[in-house]
N, C-alpha and C. Protein backbone atom coordinates (compact mmCIF):
# COMPACT_ATOMS: atom_id res chain seq x y z
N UNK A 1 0.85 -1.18 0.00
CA UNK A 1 0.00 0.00 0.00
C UNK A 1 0.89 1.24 0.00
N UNK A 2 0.41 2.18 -0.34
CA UNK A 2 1.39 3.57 -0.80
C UNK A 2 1.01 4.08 0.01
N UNK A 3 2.03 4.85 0.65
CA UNK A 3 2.44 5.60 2.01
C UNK A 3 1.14 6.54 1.91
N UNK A 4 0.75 7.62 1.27
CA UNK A 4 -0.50 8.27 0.90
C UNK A 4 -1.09 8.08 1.52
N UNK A 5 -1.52 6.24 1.17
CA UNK A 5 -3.07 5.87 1.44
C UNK A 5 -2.79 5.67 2.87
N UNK A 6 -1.61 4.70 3.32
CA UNK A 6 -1.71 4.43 4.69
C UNK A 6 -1.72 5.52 5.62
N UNK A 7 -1.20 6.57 5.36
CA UNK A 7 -1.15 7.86 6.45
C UNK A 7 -3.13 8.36 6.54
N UNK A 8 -3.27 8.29 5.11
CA UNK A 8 -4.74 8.81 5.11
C UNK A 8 -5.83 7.48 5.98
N UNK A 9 -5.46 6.57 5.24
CA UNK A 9 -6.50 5.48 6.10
C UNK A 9 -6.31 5.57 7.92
N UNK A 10 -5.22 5.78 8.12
CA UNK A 10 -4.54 5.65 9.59
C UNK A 10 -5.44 7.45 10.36
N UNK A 11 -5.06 8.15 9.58
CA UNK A 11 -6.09 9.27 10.16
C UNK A 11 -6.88 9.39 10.65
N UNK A 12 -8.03 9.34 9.28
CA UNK A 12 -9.56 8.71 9.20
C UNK A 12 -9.68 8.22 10.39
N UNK A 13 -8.82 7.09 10.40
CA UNK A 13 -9.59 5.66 11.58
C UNK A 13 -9.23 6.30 12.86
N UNK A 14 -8.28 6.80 13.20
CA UNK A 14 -8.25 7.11 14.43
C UNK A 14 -9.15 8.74 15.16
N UNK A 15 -9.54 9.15 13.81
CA UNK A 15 -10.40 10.51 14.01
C UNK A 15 -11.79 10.43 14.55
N UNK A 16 -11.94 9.16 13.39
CA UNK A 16 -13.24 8.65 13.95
C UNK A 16 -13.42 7.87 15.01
N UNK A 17 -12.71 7.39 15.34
CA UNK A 17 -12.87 6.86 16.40
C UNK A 17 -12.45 7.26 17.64
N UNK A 18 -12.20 8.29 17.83
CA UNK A 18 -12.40 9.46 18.97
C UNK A 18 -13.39 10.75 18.90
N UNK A 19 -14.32 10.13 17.71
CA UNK A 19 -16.05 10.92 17.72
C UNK A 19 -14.90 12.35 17.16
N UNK A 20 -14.24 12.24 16.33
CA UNK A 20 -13.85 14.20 15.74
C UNK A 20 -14.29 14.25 14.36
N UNK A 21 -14.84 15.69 14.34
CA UNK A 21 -15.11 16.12 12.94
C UNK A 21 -13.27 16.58 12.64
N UNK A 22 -13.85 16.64 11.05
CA UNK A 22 -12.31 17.31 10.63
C UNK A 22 -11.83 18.30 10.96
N UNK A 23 -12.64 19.32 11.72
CA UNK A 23 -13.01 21.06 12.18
C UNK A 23 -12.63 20.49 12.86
N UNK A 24 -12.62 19.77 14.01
CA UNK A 24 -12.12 19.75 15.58
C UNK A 24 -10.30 19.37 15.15
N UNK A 25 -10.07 18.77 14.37
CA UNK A 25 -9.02 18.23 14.46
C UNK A 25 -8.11 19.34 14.03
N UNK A 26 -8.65 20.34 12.69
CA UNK A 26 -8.01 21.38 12.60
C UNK A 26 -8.06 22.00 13.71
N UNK A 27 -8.85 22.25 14.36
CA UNK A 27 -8.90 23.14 15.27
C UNK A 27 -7.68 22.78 16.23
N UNK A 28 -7.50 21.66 16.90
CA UNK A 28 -6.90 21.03 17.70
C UNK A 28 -5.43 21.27 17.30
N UNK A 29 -5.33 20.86 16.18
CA UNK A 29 -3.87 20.87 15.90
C UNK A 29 -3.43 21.95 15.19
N UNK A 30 -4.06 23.08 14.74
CA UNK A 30 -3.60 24.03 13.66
C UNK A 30 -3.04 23.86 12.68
N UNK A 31 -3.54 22.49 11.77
CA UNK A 31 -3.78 21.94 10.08
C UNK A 31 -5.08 22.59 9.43
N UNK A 32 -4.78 22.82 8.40
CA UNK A 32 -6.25 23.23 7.87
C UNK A 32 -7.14 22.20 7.49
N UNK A 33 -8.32 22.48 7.56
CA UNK A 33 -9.66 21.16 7.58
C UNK A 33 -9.14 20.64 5.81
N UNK A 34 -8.59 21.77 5.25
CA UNK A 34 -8.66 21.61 3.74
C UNK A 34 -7.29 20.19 3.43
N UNK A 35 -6.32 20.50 3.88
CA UNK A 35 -5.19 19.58 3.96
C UNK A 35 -5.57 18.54 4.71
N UNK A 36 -6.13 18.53 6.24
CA UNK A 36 -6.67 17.01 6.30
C UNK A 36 -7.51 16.35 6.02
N UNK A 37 -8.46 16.81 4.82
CA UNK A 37 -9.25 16.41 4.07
C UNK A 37 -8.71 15.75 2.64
N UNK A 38 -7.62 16.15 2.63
CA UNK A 38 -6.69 15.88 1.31
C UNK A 38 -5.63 15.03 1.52
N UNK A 39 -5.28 14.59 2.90
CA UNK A 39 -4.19 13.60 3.39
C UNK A 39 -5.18 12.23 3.79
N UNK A 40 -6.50 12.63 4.41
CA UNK A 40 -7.40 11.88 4.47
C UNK A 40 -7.62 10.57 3.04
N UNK A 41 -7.74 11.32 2.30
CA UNK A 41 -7.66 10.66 0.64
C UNK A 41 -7.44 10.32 0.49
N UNK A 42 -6.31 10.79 0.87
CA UNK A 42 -4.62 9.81 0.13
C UNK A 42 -4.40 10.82 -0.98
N UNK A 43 -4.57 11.96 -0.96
CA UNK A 43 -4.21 13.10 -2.06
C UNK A 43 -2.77 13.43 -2.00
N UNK A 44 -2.30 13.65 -0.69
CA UNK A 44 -1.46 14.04 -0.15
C UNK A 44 -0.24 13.61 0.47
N UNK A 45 0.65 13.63 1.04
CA UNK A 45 1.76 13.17 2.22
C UNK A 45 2.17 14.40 2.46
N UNK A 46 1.30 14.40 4.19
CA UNK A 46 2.12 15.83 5.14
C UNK A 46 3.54 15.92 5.19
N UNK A 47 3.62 17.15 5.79
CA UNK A 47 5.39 17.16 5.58
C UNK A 47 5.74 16.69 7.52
N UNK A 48 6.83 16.78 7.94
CA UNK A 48 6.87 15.99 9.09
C UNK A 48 6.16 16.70 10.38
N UNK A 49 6.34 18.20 9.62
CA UNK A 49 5.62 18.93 10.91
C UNK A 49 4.46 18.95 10.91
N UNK A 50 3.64 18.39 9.79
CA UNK A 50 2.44 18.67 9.99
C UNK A 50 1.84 17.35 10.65
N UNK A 51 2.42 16.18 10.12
CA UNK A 51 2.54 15.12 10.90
C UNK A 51 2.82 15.09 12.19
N UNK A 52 3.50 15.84 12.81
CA UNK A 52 3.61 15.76 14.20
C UNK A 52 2.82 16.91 14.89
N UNK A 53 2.38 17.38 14.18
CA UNK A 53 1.18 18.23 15.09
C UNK A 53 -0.04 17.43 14.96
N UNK A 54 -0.33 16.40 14.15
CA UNK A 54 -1.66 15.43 13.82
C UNK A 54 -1.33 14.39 14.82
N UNK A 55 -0.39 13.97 15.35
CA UNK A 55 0.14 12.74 16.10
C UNK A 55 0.04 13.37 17.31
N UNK A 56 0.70 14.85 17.77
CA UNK A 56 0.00 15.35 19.17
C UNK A 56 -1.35 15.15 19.69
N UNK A 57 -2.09 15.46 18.99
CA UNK A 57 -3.39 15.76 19.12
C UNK A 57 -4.12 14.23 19.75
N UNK A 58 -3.19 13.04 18.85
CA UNK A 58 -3.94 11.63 19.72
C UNK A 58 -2.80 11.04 20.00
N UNK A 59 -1.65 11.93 20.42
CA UNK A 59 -0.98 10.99 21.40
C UNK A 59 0.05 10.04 20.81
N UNK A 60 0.33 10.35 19.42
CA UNK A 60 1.29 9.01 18.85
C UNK A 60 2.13 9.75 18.05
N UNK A 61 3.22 8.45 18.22
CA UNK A 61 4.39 8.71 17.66
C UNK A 61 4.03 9.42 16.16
N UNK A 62 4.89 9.96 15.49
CA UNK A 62 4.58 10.14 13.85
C UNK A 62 4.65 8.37 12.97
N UNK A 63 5.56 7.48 13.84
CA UNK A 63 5.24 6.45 13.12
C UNK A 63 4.66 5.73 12.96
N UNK A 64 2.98 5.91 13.76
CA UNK A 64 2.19 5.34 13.86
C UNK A 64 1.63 5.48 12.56
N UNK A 65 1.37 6.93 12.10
CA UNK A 65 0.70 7.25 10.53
C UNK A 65 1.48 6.61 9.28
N UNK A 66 2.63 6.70 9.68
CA UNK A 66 3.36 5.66 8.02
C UNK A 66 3.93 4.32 8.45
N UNK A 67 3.14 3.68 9.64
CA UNK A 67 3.79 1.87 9.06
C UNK A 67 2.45 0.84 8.98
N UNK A 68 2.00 0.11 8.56
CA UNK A 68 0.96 -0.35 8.58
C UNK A 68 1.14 -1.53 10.09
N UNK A 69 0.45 -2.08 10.82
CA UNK A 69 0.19 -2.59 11.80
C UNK A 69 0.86 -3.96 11.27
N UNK A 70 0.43 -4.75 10.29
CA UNK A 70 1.12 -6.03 10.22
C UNK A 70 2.85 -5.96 9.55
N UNK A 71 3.04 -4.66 9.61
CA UNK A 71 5.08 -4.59 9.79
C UNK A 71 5.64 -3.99 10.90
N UNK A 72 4.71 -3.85 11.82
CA UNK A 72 5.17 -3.06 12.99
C UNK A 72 5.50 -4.64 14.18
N UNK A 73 6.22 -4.18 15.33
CA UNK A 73 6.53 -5.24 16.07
C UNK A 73 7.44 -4.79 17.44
N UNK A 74 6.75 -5.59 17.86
CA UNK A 74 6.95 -5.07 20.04
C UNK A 74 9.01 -5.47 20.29
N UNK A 75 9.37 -5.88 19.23
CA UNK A 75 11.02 -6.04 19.63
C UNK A 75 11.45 -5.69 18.18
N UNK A 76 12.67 -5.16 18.02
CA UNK A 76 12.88 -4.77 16.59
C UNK A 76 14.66 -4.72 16.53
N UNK A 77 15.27 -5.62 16.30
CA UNK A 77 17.23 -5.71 15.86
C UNK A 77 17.46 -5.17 14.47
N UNK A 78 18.21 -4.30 14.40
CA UNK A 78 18.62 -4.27 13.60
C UNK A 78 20.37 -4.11 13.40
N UNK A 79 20.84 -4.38 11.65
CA UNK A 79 22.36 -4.03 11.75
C UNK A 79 22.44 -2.65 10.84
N UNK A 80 23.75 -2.67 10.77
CA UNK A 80 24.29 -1.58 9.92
C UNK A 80 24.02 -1.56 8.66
N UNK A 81 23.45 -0.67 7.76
CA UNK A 81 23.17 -1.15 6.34
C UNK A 81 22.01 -1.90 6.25
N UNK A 82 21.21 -2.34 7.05
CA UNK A 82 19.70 -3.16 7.03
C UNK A 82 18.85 -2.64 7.39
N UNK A 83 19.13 -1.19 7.88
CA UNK A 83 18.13 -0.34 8.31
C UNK A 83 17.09 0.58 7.37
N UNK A 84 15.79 0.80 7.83
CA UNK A 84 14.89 1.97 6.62
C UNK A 84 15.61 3.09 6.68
N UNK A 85 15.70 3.86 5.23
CA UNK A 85 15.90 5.07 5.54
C UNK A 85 14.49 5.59 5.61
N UNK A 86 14.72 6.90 6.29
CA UNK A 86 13.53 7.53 6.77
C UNK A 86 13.42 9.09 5.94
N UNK A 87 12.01 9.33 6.24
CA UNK A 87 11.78 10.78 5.32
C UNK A 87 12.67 11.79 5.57
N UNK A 88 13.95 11.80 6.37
CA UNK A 88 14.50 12.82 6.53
C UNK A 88 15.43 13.05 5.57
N UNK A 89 15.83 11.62 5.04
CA UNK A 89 17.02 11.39 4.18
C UNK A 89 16.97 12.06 2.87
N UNK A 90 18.53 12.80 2.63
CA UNK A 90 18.18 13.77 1.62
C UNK A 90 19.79 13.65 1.39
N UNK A 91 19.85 13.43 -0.03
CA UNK A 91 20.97 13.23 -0.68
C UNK A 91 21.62 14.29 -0.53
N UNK A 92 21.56 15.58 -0.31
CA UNK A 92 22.40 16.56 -0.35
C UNK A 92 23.29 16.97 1.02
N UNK A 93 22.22 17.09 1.98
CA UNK A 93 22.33 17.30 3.02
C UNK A 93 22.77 16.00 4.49
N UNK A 94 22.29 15.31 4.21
CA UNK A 94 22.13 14.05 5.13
C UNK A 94 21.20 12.61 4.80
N UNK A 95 22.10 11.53 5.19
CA UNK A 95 21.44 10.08 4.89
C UNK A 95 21.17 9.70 6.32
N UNK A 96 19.71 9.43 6.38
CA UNK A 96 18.95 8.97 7.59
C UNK A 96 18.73 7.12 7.74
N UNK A 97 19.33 6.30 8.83
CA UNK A 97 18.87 5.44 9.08
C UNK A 97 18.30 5.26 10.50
N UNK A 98 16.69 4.72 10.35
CA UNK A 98 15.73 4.68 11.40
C UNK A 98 16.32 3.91 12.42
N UNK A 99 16.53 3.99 13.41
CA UNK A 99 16.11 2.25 14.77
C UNK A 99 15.40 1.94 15.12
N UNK A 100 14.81 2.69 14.73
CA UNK A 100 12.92 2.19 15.90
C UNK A 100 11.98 1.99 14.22
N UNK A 101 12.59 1.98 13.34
CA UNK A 101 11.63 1.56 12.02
C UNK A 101 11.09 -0.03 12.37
N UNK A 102 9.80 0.08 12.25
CA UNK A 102 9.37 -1.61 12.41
C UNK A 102 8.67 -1.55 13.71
N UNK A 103 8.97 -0.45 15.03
CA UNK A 103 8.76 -0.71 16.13
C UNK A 103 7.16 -0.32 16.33
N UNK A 104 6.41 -1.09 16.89
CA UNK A 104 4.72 -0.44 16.71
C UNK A 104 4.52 0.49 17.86
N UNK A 105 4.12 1.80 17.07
CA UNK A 105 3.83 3.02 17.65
C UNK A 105 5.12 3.54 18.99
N UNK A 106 6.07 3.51 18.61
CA UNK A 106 7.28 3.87 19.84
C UNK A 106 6.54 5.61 20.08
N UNK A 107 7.18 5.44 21.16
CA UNK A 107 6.78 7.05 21.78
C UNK A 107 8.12 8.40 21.99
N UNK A 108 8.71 7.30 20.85
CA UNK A 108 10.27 8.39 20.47
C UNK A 108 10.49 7.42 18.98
N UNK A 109 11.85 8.62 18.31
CA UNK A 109 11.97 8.08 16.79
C UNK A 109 13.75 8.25 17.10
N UNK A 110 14.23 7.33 16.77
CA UNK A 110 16.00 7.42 16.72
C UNK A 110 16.40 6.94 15.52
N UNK A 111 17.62 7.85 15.52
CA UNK A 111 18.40 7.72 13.67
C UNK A 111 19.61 7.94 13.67
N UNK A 112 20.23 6.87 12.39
CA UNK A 112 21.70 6.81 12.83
C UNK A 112 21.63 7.86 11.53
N UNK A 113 22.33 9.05 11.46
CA UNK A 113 22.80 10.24 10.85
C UNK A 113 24.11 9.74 10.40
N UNK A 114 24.00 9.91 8.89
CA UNK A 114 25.43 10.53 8.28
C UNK A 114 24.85 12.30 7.65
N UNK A 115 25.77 13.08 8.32
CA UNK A 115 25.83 14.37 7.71
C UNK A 115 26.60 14.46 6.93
N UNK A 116 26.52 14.99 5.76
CA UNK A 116 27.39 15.51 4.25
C UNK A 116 28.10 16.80 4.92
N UNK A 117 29.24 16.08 4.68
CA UNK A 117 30.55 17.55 4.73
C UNK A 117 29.74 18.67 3.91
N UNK A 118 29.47 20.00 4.78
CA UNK A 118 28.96 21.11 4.23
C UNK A 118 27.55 21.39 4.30
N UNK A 119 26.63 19.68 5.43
CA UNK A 119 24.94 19.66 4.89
C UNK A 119 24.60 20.71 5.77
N UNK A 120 23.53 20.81 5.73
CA UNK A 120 22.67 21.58 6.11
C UNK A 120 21.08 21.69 6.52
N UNK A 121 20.52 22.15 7.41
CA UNK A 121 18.80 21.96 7.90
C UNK A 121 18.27 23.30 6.82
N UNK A 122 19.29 24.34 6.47
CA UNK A 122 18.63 25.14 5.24
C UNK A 122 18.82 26.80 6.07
N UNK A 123 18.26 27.33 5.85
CA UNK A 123 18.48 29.32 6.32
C UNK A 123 17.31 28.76 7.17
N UNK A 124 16.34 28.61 7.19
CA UNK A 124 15.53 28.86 7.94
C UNK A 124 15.40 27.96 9.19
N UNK A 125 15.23 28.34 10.41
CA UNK A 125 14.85 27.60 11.71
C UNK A 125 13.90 26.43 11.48
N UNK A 126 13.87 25.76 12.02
CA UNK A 126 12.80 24.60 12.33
C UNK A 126 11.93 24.26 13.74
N UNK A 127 11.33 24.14 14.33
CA UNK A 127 10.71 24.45 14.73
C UNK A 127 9.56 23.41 15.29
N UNK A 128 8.72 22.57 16.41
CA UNK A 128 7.65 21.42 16.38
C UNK A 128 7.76 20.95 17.95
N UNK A 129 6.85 20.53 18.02
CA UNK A 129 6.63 20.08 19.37
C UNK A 129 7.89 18.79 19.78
N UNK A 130 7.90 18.50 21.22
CA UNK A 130 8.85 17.48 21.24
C UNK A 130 10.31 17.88 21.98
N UNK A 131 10.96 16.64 22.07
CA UNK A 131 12.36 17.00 22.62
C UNK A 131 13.32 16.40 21.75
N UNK A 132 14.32 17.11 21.47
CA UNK A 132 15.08 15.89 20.88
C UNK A 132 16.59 16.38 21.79
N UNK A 133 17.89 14.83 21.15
CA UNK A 133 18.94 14.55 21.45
C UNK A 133 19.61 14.34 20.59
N UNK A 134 20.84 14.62 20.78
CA UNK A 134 21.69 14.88 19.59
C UNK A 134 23.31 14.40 20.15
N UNK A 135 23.84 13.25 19.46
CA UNK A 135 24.78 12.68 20.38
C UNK A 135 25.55 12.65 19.30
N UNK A 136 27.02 13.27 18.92
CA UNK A 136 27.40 13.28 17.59
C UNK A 136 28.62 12.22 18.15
N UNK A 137 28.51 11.53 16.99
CA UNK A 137 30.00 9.99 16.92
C UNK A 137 31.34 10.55 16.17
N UNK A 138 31.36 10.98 15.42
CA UNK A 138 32.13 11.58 14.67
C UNK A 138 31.75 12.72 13.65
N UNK A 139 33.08 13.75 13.69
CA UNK A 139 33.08 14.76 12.98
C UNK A 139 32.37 16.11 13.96
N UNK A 140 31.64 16.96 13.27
CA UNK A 140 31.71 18.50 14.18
C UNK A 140 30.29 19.06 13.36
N UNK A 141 29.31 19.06 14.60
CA UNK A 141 28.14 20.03 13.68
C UNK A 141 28.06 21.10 14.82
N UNK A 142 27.11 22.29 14.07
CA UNK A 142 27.08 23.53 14.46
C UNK A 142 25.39 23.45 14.67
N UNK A 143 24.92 23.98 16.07
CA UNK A 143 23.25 23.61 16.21
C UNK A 143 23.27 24.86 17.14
N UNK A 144 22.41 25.97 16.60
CA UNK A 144 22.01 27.19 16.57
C UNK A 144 20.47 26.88 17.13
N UNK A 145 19.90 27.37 18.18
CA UNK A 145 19.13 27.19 19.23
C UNK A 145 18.29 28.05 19.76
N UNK A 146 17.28 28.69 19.38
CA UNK A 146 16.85 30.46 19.68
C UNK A 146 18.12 31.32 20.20
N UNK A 147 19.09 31.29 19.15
CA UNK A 147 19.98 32.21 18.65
C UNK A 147 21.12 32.00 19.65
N UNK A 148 21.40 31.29 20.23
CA UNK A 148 22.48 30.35 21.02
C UNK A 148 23.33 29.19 19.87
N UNK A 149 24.36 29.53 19.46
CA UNK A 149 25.01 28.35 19.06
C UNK A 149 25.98 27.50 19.77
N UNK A 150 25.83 26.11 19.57
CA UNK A 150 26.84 24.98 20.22
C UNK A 150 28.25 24.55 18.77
N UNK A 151 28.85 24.12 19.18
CA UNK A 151 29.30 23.36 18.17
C UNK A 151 29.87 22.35 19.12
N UNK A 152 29.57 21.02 18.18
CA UNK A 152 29.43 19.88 18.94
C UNK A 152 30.23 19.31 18.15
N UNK A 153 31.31 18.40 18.95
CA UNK A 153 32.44 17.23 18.15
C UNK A 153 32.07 15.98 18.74
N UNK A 154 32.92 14.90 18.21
CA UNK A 154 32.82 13.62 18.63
C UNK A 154 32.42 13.27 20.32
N UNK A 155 31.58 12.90 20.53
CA UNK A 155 31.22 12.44 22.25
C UNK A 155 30.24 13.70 22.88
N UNK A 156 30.50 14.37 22.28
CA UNK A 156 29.44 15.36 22.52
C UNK A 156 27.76 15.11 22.32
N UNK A 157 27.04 16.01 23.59
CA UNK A 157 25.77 15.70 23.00
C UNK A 157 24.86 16.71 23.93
N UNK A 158 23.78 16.83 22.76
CA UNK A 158 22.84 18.26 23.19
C UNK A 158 21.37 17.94 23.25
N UNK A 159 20.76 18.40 24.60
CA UNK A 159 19.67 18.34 24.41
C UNK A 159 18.40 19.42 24.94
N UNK A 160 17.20 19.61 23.96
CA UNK A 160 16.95 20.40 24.04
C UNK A 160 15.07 20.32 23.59
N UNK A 161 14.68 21.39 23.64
CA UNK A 161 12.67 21.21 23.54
C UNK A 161 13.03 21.85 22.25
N UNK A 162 11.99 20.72 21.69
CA UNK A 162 12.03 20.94 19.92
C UNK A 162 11.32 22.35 19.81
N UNK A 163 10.67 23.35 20.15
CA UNK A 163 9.72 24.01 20.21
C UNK A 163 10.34 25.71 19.79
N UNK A 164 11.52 25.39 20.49
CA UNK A 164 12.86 26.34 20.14
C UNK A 164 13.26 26.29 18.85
N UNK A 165 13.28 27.78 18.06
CA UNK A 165 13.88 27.69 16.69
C UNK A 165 15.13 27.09 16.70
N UNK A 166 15.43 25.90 15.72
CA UNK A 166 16.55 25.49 15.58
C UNK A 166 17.35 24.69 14.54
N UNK A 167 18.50 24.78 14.20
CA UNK A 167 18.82 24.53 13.08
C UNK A 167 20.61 24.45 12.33
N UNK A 168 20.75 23.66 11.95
CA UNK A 168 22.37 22.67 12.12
C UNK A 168 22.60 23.05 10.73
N UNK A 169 24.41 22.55 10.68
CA UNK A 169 25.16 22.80 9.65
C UNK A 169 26.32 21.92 10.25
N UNK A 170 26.88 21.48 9.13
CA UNK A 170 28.04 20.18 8.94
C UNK A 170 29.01 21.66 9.09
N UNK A 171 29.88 22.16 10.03
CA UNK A 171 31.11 22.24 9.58
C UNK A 171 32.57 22.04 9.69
N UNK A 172 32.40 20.61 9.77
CA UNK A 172 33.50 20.07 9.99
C UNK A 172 34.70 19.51 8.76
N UNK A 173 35.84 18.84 8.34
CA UNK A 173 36.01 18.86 7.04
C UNK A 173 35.72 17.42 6.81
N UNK A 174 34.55 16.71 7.44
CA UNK A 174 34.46 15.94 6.77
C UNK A 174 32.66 15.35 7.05
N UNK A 175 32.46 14.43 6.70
CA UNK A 175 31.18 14.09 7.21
C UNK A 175 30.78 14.12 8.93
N UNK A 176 29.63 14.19 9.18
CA UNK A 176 29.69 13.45 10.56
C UNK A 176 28.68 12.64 11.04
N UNK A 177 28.91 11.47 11.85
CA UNK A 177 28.35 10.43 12.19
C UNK A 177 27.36 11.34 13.70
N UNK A 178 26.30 11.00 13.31
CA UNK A 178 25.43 11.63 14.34
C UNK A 178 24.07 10.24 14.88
N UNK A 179 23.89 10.21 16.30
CA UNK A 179 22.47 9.64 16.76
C UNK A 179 21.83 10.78 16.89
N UNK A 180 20.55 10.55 16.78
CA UNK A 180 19.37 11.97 16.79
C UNK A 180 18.44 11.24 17.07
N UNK A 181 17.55 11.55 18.29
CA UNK A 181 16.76 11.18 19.19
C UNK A 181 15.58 12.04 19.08
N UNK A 182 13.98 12.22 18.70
CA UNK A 182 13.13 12.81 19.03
C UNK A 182 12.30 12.32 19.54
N UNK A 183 11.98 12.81 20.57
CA UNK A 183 10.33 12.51 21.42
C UNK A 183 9.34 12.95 21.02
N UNK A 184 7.99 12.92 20.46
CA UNK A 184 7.06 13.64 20.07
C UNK A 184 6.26 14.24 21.21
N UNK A 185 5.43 15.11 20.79
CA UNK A 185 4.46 16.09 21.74
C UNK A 185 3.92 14.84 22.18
N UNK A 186 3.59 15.34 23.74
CA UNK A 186 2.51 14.43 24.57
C UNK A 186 1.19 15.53 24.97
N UNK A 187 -0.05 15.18 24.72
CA UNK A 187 -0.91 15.96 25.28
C UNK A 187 -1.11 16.03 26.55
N UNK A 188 -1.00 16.64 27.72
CA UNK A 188 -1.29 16.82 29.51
C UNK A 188 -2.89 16.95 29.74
């Protein structure tokens, strides 16, 4: 089944079945009724933030919306090179491998990071509910933090509330080996 449909079927079912119109859910999460009416479909694939403001709202990981239930599983091994890459992965900037890919509904997402000598999160801040961790293995990134910068080398590690503008750059002279840890929003 194509990621589309499963994020949209996975919606649906869990919308309805906490009695919400699509208005409440926009409302709830600040998506427009129009986009989750269109991811609903399967028209669409949110981008991660919008996904994780839809996963606040009932409480679940973002990987609850893209794995289907009969590939998900309560213990999950993996090796080097056998891992999913995940939507973060971007040839220019950074190659993402999941650990918790496969795991049903985890209530955190971890990734083994290679950063591209020179990558980059882009000019602009980023920004989403959540906490994340940032434990770099090798090489040197630069993580700018509501206008606080770190620069972080090998053994180093930062952590911080996703909620804070924030936003990284490789500049080290070579790649760097990074774990990256996010927790998603919990509703109180």
């Amino acid at each position: 089944m194509k990621i589309k449909k499963i994020v949209g079927k996975k919606l649906k079912a869990i919308r309805h079945k906490t009695d919400m119109t699509i208005q409440e859910l926009a409302d709830k999460s600040k998506v427009s009724s129009n986009m989750i009416s269109r991811i609903e479909r399967g028209l669409t694939i949110p981008s991660v933030e919008i996904l994780m403001k839809l996963a606040g709202v009932f409480d679940k990981s973002i990987n609850y919306f893209v794995e289907e239930v009969t590939t998900t599983h309560e213990v999950v091994f993996s090796r080097p090179g056998q891992r999913d890459k995940t939507v973060y992965d971007d040839e220019r900037n950074m190659h993402t491998e999941s650990f918790t890919s496969g795991l049903r509904d985890p209530q955190f997402t971890s990734f083994f990071c290679t950063v591209q000598k020179g990558g980059s999160s882009g000019n602009d801040n980023m920004y989403h509910p959540g906490d994340e961790l940032i434990y770099v293995m090798e090489g040197t990134l630069r993580m700018s933090i509501a206008g606080e910068v770190h620069i972080l080398q090998a053994g180093d590690s930062l952590s911080f509330k996703s909620h804070l503008p924030h936003r990284w750059d490789n500049i080290g002279p070579a790649d760097a080996k990074v774990v990256w840890t996010l927790s998603p929003f919990t509703i109180l």
